[in-house]
C-alpha atoms as a PDB file:
ATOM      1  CA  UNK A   1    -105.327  28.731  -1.522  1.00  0.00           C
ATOM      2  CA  UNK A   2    -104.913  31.878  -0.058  1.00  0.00           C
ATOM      3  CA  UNK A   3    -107.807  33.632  -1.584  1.00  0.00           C
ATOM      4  CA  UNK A   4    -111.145  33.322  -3.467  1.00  0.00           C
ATOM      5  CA  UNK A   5    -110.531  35.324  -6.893  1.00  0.00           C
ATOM      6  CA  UNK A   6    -113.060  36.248  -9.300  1.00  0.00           C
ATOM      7  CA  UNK A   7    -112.637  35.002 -12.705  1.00  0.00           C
ATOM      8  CA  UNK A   8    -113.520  39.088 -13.432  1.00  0.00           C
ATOM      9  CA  UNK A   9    -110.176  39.682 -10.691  1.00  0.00           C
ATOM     10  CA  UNK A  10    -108.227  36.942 -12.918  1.00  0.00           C
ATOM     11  CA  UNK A  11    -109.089  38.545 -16.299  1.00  0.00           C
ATOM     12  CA  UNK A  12    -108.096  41.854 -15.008  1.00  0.00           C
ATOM     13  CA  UNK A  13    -104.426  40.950 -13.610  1.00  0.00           C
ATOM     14  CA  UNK A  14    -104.043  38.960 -16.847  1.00  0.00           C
ATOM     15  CA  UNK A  15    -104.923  42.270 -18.861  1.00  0.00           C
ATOM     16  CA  UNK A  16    -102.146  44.566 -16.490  1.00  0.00           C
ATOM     17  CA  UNK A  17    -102.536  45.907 -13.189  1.00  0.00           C
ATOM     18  CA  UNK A  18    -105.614  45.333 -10.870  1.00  0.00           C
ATOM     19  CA  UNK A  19    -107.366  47.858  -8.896  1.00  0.00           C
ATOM     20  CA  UNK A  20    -106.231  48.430  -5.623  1.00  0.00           C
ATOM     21  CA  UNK A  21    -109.704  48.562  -4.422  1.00  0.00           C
ATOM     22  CA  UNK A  22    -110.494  45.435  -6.204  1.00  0.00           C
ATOM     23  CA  UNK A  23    -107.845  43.283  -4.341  1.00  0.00           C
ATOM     24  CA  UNK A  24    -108.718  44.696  -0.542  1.00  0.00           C
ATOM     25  CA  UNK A  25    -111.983  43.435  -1.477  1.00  0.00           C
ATOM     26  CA  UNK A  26    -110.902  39.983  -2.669  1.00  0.00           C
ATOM     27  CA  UNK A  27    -109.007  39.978   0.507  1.00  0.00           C
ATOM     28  CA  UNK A  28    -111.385  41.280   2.855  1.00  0.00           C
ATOM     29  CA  UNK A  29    -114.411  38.683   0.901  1.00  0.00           C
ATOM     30  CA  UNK A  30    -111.880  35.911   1.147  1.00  0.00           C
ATOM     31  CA  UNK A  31    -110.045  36.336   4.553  1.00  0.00           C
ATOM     32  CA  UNK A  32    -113.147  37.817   6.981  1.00  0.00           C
ATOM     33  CA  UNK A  33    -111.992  37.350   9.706  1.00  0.00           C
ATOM     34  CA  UNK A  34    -108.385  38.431   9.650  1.00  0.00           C
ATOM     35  CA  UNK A  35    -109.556  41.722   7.418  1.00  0.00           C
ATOM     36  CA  UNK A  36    -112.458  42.007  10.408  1.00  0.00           C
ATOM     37  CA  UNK A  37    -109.708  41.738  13.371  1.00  0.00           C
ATOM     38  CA  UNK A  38    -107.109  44.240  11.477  1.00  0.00           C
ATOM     39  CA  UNK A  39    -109.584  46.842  10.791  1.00  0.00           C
ATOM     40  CA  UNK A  40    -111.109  47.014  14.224  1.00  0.00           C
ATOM     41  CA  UNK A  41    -107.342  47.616  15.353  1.00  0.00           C
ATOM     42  CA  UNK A  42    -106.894  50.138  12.755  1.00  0.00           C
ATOM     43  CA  UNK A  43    -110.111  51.759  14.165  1.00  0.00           C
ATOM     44  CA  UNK A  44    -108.434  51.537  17.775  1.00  0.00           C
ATOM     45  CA  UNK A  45    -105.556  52.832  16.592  1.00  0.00           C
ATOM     46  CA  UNK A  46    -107.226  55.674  14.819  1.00  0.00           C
ATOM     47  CA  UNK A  47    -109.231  56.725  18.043  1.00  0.00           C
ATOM     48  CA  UNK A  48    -106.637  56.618  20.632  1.00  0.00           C
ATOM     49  CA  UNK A  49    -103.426  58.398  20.823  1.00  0.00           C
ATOM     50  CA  UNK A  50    -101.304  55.049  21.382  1.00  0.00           C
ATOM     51  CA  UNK A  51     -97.895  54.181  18.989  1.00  0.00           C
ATOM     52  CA  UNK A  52     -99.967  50.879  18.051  1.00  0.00           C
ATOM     53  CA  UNK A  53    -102.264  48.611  19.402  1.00  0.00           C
ATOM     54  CA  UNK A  54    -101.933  44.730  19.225  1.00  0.00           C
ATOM     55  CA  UNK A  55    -103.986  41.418  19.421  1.00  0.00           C
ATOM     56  CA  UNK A  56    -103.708  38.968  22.290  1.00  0.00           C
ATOM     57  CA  UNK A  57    -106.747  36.763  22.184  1.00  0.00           C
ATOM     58  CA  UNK A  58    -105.972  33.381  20.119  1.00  0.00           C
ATOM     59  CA  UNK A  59    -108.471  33.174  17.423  1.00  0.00           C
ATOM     60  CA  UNK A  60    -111.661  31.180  18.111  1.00  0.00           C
ATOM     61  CA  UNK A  61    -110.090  28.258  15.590  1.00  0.00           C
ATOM     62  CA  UNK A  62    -107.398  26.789  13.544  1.00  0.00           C
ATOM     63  CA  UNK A  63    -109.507  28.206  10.301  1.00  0.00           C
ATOM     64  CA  UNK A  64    -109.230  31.802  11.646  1.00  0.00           C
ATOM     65  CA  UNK A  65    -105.673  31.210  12.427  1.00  0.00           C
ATOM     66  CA  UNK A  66    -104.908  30.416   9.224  1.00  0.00           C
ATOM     67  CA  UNK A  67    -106.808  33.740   7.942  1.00  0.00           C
ATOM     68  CA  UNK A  68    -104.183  35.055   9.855  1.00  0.00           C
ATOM     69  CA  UNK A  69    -101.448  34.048   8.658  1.00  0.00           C
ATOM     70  CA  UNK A  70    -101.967  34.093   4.883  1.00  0.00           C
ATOM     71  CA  UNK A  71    -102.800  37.397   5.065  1.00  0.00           C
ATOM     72  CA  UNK A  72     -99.759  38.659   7.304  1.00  0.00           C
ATOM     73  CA  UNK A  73     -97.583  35.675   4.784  1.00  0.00           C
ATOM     74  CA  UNK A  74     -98.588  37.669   1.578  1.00  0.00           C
ATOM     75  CA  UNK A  75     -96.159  41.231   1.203  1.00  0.00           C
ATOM     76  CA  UNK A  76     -99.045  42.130  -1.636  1.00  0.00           C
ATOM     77  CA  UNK A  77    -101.290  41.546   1.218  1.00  0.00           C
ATOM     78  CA  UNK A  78     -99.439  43.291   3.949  1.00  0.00           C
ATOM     79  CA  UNK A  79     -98.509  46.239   1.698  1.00  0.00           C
ATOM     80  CA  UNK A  80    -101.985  46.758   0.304  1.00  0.00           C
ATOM     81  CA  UNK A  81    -104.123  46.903   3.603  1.00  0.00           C
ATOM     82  CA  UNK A  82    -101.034  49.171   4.905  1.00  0.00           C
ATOM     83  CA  UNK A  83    -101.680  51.504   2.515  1.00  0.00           C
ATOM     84  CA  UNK A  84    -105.408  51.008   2.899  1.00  0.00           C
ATOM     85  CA  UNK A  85    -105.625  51.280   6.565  1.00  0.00           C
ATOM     86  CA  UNK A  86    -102.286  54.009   6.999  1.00  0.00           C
ATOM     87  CA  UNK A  87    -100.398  51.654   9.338  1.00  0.00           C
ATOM     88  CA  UNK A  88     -97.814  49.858   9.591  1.00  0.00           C
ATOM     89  CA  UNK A  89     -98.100  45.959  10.366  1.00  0.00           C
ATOM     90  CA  UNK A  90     -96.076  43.884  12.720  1.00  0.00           C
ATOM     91  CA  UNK A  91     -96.437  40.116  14.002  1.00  0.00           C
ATOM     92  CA  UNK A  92     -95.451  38.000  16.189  1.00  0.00           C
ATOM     93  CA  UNK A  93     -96.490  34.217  16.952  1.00  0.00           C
ATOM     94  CA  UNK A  94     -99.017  32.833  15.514  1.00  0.00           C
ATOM     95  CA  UNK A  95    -101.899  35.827  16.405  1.00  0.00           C
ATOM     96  CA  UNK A  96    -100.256  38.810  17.866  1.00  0.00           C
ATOM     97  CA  UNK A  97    -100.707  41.529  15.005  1.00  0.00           C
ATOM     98  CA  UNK A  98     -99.780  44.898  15.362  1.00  0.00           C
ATOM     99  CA  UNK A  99    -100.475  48.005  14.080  1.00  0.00           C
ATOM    100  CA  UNK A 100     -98.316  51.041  14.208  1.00  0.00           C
ATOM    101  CA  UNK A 101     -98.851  54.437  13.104  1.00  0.00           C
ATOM    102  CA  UNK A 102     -96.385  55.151   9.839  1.00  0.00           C
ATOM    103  CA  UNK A 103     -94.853  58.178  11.245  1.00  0.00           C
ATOM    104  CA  UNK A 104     -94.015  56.571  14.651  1.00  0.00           C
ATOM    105  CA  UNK A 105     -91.453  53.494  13.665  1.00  0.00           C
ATOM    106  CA  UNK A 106     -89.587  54.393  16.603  1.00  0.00           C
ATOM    107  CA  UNK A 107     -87.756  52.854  19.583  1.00  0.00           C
ATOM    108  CA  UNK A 108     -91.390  51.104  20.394  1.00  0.00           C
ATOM    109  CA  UNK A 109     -91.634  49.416  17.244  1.00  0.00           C
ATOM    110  CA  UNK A 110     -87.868  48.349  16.761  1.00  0.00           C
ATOM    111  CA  UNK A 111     -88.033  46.508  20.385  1.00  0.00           C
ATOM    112  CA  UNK A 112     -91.075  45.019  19.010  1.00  0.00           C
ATOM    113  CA  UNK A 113     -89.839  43.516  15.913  1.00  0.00           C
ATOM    114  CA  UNK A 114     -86.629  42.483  17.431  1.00  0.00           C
ATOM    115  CA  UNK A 115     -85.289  39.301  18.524  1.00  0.00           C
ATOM    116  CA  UNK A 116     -85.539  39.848  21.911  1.00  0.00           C
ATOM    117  CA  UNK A 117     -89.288  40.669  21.608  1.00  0.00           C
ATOM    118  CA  UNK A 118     -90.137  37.668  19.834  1.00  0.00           C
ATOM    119  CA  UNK A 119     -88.076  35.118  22.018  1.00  0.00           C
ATOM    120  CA  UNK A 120     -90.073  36.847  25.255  1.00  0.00           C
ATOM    121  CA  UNK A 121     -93.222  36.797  24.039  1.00  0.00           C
ATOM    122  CA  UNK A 122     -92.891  32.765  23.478  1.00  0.00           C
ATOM    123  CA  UNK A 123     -94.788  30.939  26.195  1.00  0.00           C
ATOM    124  CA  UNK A 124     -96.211  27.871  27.081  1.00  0.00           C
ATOM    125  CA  UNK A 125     -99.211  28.403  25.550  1.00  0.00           C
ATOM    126  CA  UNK A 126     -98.461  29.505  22.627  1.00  0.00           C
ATOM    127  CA  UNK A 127     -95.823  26.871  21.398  1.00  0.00           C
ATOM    128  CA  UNK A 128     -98.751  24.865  19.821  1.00  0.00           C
ATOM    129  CA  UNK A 129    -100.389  27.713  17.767  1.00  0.00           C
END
Protein backbone atom coordinates (compact mmCIF):
# COMPACT_ATOMS: atom_id res chain seq x y z
CA UNK A 1 0.00 0.00 0.00
CA UNK A 2 1.16 3.11 -1.08
CA UNK A 3 0.05 5.19 1.79
CA UNK A 4 -1.20 5.28 5.42
CA UNK A 5 -4.81 7.03 5.18
CA UNK A 6 -6.80 8.20 7.96
CA UNK A 7 -10.13 6.77 8.33
CA UNK A 8 -10.96 10.90 8.78
CA UNK A 9 -8.89 11.14 4.95
CA UNK A 10 -11.23 8.06 3.81
CA UNK A 11 -14.51 9.63 5.05
CA UNK A 12 -13.63 12.81 3.42
CA UNK A 13 -12.84 11.46 -0.29
CA UNK A 14 -15.95 9.30 0.18
CA UNK A 15 -18.00 12.62 0.97
CA UNK A 16 -16.30 14.60 -2.47
CA UNK A 17 -13.08 16.11 -2.86
CA UNK A 18 -10.23 16.08 -0.20
CA UNK A 19 -8.15 18.90 0.82
CA UNK A 20 -5.17 19.44 -0.96
CA UNK A 21 -3.39 20.11 2.19
CA UNK A 22 -4.80 17.06 3.69
CA UNK A 23 -3.29 14.63 1.06
CA UNK A 24 0.50 16.31 1.04
CA UNK A 25 0.23 15.48 4.55
CA UNK A 26 -0.90 11.87 4.17
CA UNK A 27 1.89 11.73 1.75
CA UNK A 28 4.53 13.45 3.47
CA UNK A 29 3.30 11.22 7.11
CA UNK A 30 3.29 8.13 4.96
CA UNK A 31 6.29 8.44 2.50
CA UNK A 32 9.11 10.44 4.89
CA UNK A 33 11.62 9.93 3.34
CA UNK A 34 10.87 10.49 -0.31
CA UNK A 35 8.66 13.81 0.80
CA UNK A 36 12.09 14.63 3.05
CA UNK A 37 14.54 14.10 -0.13
CA UNK A 38 12.06 16.13 -2.65
CA UNK A 39 11.65 19.02 -0.45
CA UNK A 40 15.27 19.55 0.39
CA UNK A 41 15.69 19.66 -3.56
CA UNK A 42 12.89 21.99 -3.86
CA UNK A 43 14.73 24.10 -1.19
CA UNK A 44 18.00 23.79 -3.45
CA UNK A 45 16.25 24.62 -6.21
CA UNK A 46 14.61 27.59 -4.64
CA UNK A 47 18.06 29.05 -3.40
CA UNK A 48 20.16 28.68 -6.39
CA UNK A 49 19.68 30.00 -9.78
CA UNK A 50 20.08 26.41 -11.52
CA UNK A 51 17.19 24.98 -14.29
CA UNK A 52 16.85 21.96 -11.67
CA UNK A 53 18.72 20.10 -9.38
CA UNK A 54 18.74 16.21 -9.16
CA UNK A 55 19.51 13.23 -6.76
CA UNK A 56 22.44 10.88 -7.23
CA UNK A 57 23.01 9.12 -3.96
CA UNK A 58 21.07 5.59 -3.90
CA UNK A 59 18.87 5.62 -0.95
CA UNK A 60 20.23 4.12 2.30
CA UNK A 61 17.67 0.91 1.61
CA UNK A 62 15.29 -1.01 -0.45
CA UNK A 63 12.38 0.56 2.00
CA UNK A 64 13.41 4.13 1.02
CA UNK A 65 13.60 3.08 -2.51
CA UNK A 66 10.38 2.05 -2.57
CA UNK A 67 9.23 5.55 -0.93
CA UNK A 68 10.56 6.57 -4.00
CA UNK A 69 8.98 5.13 -6.32
CA UNK A 70 5.36 5.10 -5.14
CA UNK A 71 5.46 8.49 -4.79
CA UNK A 72 7.05 9.40 -8.33
CA UNK A 73 4.40 6.04 -9.60
CA UNK A 74 1.29 8.02 -8.30
CA UNK A 75 0.26 11.19 -11.07
CA UNK A 76 -2.08 12.36 -7.86
CA UNK A 77 1.15 12.22 -6.11
CA UNK A 78 3.40 13.80 -8.64
CA UNK A 79 0.83 16.49 -9.52
CA UNK A 80 0.03 17.44 -5.95
CA UNK A 81 3.63 18.02 -4.48
CA UNK A 82 4.23 19.88 -8.03
CA UNK A 83 1.84 22.18 -7.27
CA UNK A 84 2.89 22.23 -3.64
CA UNK A 85 6.52 22.68 -4.13
CA UNK A 86 6.18 24.93 -7.82
CA UNK A 87 8.31 22.43 -9.77
CA UNK A 88 8.23 20.30 -12.10
CA UNK A 89 9.29 16.52 -11.45
CA UNK A 90 11.39 14.28 -13.58
CA UNK A 91 12.96 10.65 -12.97
CA UNK A 92 15.08 8.51 -14.05
CA UNK A 93 16.26 4.95 -12.68
CA UNK A 94 15.37 3.87 -9.77
CA UNK A 95 16.55 7.28 -7.52
CA UNK A 96 17.51 10.06 -9.77
CA UNK A 97 14.60 12.69 -9.17
CA UNK A 98 14.56 15.91 -10.58
CA UNK A 99 13.22 19.03 -10.08
CA UNK A 100 12.77 21.73 -12.60
CA UNK A 101 11.56 25.12 -12.33
CA UNK A 102 7.87 25.35 -14.23
CA UNK A 103 8.79 28.18 -16.38
CA UNK A 104 12.10 26.62 -17.60
CA UNK A 105 10.89 23.17 -19.52
CA UNK A 106 13.39 23.92 -21.99
CA UNK A 107 16.10 22.26 -24.11
CA UNK A 108 17.64 21.08 -20.48
CA UNK A 109 14.70 19.31 -19.45
CA UNK A 110 13.64 17.71 -22.90
CA UNK A 111 17.35 16.06 -23.15
CA UNK A 112 16.63 14.96 -19.74
CA UNK A 113 13.47 13.17 -20.19
CA UNK A 114 14.47 11.76 -23.46
CA UNK A 115 15.52 8.47 -24.54
CA UNK A 116 18.86 9.18 -24.99
CA UNK A 117 19.16 10.51 -21.38
CA UNK A 118 17.76 7.59 -19.84
CA UNK A 119 19.72 4.86 -21.91
CA UNK A 120 23.13 6.99 -20.78
CA UNK A 121 22.48 7.33 -17.48
CA UNK A 122 22.14 3.27 -17.17
CA UNK A 123 25.26 1.85 -15.58
CA UNK A 124 26.58 -0.95 -13.95
CA UNK A 125 25.56 -0.07 -10.82
CA UNK A 126 22.49 0.80 -11.16
CA UNK A 127 20.99 -2.23 -13.17
CA UNK A 128 20.08 -3.87 -9.77
CA UNK A 129 18.16 -0.90 -8.17
Amino acid sequence: MSLDVSPALIEQAQQGEIRTDDFLHCIQDSLPWAWNLIESLAIQLRQGNAVFTDNQTPPPSEYERGQLLRVLSSDAMRNAIEAHFGVKLAFQNCHRVALFRQDQLGEVYQDFISPRSQVLNQTPELRDC
